[in-house]
PDB file of N, CA and C in Angstrom:
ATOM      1  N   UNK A   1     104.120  44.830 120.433  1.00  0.00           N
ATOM      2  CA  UNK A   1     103.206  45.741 119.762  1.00  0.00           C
ATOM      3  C   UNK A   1     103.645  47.193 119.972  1.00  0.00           C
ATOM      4  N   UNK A   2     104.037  47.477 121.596  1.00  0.00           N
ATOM      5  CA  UNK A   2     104.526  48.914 121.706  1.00  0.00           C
ATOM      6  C   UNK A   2     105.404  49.492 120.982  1.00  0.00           C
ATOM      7  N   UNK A   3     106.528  48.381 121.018  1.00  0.00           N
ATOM      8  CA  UNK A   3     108.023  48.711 120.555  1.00  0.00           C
ATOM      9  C   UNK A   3     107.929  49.338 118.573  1.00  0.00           C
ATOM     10  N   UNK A   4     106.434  47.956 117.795  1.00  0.00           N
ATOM     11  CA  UNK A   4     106.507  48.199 116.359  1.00  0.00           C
ATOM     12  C   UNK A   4     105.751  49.755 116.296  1.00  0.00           C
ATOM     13  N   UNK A   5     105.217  49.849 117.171  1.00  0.00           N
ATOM     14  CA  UNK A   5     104.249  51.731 117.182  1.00  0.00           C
ATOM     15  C   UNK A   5     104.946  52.130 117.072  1.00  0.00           C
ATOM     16  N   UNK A   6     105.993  52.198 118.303  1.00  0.00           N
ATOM     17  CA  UNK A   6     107.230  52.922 118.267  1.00  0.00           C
ATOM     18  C   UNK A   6     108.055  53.276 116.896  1.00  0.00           C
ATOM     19  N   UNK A   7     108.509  52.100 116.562  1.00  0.00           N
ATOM     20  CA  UNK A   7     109.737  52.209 115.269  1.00  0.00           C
ATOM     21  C   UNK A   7     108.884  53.174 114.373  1.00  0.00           C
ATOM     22  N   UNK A   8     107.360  52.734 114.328  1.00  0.00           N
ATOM     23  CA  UNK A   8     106.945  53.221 113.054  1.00  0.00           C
ATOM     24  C   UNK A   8     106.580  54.928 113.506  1.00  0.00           C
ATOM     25  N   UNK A   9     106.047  55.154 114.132  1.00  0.00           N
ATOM     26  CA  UNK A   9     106.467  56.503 114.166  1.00  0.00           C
ATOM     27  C   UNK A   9     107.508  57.588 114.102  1.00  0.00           C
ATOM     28  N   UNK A  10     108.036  56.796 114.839  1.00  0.00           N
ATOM     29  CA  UNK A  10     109.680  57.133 114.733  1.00  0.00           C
ATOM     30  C   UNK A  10     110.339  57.351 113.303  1.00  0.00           C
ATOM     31  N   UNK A  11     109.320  56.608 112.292  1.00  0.00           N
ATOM     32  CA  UNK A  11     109.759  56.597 110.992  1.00  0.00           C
ATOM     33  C   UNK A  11     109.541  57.264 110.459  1.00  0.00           C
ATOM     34  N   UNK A  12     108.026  57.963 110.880  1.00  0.00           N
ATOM     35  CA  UNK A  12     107.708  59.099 110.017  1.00  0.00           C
ATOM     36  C   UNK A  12     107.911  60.270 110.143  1.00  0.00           C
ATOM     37  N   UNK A  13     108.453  60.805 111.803  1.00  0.00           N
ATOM     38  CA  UNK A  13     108.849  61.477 112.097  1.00  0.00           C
ATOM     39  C   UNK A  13     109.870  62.302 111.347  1.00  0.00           C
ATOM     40  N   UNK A  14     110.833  60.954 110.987  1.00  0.00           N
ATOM     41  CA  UNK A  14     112.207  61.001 110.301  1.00  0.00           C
ATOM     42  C   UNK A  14     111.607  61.650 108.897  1.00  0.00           C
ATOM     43  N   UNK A  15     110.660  61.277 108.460  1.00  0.00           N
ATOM     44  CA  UNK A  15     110.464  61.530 106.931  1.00  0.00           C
ATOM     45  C   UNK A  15     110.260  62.950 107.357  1.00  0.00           C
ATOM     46  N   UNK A  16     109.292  63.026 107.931  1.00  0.00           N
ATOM     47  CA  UNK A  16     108.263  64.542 108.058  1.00  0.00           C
ATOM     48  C   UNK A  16     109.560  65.138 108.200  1.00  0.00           C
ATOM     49  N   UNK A  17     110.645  65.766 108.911  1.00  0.00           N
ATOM     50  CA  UNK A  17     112.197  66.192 109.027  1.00  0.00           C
ATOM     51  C   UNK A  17     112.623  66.608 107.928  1.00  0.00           C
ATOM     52  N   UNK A  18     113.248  65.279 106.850  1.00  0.00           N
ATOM     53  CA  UNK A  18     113.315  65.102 106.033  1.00  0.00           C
ATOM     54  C   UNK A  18     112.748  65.967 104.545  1.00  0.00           C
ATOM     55  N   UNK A  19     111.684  66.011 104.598  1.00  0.00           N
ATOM     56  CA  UNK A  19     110.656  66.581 104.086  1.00  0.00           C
ATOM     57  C   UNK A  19     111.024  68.092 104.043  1.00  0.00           C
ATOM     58  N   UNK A  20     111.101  68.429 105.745  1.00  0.00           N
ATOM     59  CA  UNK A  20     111.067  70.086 105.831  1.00  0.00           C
ATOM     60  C   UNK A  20     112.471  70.479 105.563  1.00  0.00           C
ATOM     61  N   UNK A  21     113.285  69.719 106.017  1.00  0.00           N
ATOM     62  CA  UNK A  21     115.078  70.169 105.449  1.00  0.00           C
ATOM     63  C   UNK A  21     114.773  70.390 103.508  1.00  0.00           C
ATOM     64  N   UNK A  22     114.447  69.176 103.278  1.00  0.00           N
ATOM     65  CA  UNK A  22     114.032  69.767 101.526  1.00  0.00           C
ATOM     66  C   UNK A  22     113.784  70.743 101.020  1.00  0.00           C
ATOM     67  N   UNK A  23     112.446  71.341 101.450  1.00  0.00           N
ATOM     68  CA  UNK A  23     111.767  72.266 101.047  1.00  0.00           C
ATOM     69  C   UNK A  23     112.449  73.676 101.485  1.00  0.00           C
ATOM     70  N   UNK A  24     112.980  73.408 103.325  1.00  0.00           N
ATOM     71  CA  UNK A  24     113.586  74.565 103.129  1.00  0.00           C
ATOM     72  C   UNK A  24     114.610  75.110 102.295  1.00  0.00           C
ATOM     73  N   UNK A  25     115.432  73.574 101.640  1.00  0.00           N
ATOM     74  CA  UNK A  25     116.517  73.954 100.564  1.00  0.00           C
ATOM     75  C   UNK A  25     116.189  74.565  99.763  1.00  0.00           C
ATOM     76  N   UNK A  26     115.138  74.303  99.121  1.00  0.00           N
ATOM     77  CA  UNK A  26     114.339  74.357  97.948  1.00  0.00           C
ATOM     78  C   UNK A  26     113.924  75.626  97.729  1.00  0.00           C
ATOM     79  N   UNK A  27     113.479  76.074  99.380  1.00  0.00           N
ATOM     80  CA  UNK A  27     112.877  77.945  99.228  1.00  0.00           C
ATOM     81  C   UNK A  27     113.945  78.719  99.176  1.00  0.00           C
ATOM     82  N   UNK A  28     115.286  78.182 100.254  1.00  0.00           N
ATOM     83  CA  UNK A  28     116.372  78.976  99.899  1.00  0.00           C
ATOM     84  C   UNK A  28     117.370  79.594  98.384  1.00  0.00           C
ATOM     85  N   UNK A  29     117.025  78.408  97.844  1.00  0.00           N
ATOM     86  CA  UNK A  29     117.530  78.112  96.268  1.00  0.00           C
ATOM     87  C   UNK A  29     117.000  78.957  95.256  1.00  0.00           C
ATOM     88  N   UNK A  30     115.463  79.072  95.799  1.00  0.00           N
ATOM     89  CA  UNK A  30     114.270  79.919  95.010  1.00  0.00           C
ATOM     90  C   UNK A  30     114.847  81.260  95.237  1.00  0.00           C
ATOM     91  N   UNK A  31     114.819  81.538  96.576  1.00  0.00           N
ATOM     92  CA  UNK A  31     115.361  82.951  96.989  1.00  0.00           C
ATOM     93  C   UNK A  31     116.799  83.807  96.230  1.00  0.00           C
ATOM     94  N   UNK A  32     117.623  82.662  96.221  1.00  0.00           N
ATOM     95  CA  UNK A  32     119.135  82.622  95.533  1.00  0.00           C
ATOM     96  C   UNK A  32     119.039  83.062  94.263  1.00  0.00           C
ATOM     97  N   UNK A  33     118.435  82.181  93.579  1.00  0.00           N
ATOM     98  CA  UNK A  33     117.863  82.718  92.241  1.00  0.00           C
ATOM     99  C   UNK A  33     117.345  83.911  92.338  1.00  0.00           C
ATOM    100  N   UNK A  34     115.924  84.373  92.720  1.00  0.00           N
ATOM    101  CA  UNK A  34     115.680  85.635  92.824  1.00  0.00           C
ATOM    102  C   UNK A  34     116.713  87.072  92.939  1.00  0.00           C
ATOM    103  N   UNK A  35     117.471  86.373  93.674  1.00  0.00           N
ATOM    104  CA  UNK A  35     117.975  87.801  94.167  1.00  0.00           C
ATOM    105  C   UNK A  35     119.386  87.710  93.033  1.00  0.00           C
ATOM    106  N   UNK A  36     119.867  86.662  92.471  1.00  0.00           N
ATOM    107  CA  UNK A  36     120.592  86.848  91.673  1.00  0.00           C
ATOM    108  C   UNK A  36     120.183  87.626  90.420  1.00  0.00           C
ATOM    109  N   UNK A  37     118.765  87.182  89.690  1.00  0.00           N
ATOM    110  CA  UNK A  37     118.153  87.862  88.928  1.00  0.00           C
ATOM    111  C   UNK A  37     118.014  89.810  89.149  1.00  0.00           C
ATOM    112  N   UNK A  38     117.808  90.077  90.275  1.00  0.00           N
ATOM    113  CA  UNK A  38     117.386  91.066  90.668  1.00  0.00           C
ATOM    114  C   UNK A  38     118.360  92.181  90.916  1.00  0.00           C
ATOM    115  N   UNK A  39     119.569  91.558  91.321  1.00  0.00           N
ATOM    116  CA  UNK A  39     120.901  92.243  91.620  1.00  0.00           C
ATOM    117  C   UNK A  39     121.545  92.189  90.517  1.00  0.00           C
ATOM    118  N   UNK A  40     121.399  91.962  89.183  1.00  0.00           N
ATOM    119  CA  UNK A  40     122.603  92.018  88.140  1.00  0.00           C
ATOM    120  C   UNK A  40     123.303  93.287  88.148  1.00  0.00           C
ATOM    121  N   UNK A  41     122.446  94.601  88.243  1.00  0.00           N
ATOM    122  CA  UNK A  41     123.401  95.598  88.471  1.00  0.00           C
ATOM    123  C   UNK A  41     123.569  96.272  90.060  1.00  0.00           C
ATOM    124  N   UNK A  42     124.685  96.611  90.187  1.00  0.00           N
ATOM    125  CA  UNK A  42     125.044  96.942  91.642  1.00  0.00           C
ATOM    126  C   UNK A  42     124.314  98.346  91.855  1.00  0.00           C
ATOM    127  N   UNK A  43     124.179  98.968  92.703  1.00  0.00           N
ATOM    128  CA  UNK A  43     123.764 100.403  93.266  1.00  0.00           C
ATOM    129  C   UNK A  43     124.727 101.041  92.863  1.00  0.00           C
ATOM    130  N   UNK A  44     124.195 102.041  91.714  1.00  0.00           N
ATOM    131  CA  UNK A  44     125.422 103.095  91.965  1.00  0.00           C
ATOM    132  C   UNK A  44     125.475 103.998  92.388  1.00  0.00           C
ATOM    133  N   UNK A  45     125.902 104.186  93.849  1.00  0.00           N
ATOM    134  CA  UNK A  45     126.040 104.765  94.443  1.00  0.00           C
ATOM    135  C   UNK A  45     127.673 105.714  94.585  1.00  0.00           C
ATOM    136  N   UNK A  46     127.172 107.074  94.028  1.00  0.00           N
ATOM    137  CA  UNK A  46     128.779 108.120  94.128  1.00  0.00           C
ATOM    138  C   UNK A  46     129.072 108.428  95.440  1.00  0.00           C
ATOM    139  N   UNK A  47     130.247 107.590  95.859  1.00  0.00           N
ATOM    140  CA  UNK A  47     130.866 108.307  97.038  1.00  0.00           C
ATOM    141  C   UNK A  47     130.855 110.173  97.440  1.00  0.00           C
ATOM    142  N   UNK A  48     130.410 110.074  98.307  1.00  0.00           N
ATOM    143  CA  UNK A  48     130.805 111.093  99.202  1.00  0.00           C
ATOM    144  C   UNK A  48     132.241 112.282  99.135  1.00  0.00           C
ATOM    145  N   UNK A  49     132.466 113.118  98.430  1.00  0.00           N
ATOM    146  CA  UNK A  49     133.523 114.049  98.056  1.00  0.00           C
ATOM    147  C   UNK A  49     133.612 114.964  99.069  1.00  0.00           C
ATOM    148  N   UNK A  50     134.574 115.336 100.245  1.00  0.00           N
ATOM    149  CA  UNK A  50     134.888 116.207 100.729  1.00  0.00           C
ATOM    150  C   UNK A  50     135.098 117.642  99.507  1.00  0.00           C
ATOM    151  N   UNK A  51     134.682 118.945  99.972  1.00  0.00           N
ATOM    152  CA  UNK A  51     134.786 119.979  98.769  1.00  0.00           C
ATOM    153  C   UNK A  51     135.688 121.127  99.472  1.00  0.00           C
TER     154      UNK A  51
END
């Protein structure tokens, strides 16, 4: 009886893991996008001219 508690938690554990590796892909991906959208043009920034 101990040992089947065991496995089975053990199982969901694995999912719940599982689960959060996903999502964090998922927010990272979101983010990726965003900032690709957001950055199409670079800073233009004029260097610095000694005078």
């Amino acid at each position: 009886m101990y040992k089947k508690e065991y496995l089975r938690r053990k199982k969901v554990a694995e999912k719940e893991i599982h689960k959060d590796i996903k999502r964090q892909i998922n927010k990272n991906k979101k983010i990726a996008k965003r900032d690709k959208r957001t950055n199409k043009q670079p800073n233009k920034r004029v260097p610095y001219t000694f005078k």
